[in-house]
Protein backbone atom coordinates (compact mmCIF):
# COMPACT_ATOMS: atom_id res chain seq x y z
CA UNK A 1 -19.38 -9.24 19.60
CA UNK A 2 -22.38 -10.59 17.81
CA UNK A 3 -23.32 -9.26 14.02
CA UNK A 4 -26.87 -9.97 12.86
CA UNK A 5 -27.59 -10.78 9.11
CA UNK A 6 -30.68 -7.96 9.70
CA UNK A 7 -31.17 -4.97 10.92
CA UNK A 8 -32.21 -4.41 14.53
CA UNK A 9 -30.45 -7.89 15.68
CA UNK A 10 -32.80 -10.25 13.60
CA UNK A 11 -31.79 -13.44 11.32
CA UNK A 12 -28.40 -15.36 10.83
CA UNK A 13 -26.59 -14.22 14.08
CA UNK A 14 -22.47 -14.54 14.33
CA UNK A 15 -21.39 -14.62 17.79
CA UNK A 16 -17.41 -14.09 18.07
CA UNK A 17 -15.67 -14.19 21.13
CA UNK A 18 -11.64 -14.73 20.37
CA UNK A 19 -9.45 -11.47 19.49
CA UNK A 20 -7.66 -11.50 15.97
CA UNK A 21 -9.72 -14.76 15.14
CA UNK A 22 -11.09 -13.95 11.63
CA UNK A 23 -14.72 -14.59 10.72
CA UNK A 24 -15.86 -14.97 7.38
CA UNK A 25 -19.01 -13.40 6.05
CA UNK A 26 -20.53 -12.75 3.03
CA UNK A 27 -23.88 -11.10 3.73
CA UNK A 28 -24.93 -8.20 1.56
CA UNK A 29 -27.90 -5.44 2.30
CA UNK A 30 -28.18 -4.11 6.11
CA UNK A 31 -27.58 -5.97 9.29
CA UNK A 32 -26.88 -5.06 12.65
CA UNK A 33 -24.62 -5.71 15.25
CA UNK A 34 -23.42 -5.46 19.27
CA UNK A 35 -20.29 -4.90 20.99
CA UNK A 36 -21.10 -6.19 24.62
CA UNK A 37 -17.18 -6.42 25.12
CA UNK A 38 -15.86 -4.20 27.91
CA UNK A 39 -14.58 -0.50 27.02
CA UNK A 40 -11.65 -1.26 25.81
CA UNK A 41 -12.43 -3.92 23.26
CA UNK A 42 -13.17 -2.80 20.18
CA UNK A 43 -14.82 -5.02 17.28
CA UNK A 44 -12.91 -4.31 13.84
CA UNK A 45 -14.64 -4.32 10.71
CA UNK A 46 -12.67 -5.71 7.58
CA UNK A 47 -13.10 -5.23 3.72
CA UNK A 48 -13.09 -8.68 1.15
CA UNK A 49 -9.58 -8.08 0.38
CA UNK A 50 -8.70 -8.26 4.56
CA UNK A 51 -8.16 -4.85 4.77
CA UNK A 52 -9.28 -2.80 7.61
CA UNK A 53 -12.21 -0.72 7.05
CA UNK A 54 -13.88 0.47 10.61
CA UNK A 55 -13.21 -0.26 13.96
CA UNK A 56 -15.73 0.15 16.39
CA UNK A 57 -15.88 2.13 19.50
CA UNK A 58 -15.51 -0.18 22.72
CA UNK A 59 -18.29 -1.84 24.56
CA UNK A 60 -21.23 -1.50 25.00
CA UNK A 61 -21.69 -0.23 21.19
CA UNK A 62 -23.79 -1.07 18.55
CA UNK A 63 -25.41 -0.59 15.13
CA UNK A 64 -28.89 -1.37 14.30
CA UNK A 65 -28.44 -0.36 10.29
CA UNK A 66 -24.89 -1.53 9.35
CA UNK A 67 -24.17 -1.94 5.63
CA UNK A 68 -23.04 -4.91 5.25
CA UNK A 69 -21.83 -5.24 1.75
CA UNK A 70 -18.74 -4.05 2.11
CA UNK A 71 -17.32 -6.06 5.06
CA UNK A 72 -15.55 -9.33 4.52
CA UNK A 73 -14.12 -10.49 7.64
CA UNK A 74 -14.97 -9.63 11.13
CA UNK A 75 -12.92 -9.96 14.06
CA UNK A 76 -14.26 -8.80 17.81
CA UNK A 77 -11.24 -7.55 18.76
């Protein structure tokens, strides 16, 4: 799973490849991201207090306009 700090996969680019491994970000505004995991992987979204907010549906999936401000923690699966 890779999350972009831009829209349309441009800027600051987190690539995360380990299930249940944690990522910290703090990027506000509207990003982007890609699930290129296979179909039953699916990348889950989590709020600043670790709380899950969105998962996403299984590979290949993606956003190109993903609000960012909300999401604390990422994990790809």
């Amino acid at each position: 799973m890779c999350a972009y700090l831009y829209e349309n996969f441009v800027g600051d680019e987190l690539r995360l490849y380990t299930c249940n491994f944690f990522t910290y970000m703090n990027w506000t505004g509207t990003g982007s991201w890609t699930n290129n995991q296979r179909s039953t992987l699916y990348a889950k979204f989590y709020d600043k207090k670790s709380k899950l907010g969105w998962t996403s549906p299984g590979g290949y999936s993606e956003d190109r306009h993903a609000p960012w401000g909300w999401v604390g923690w990422l994990s790809p699966c």
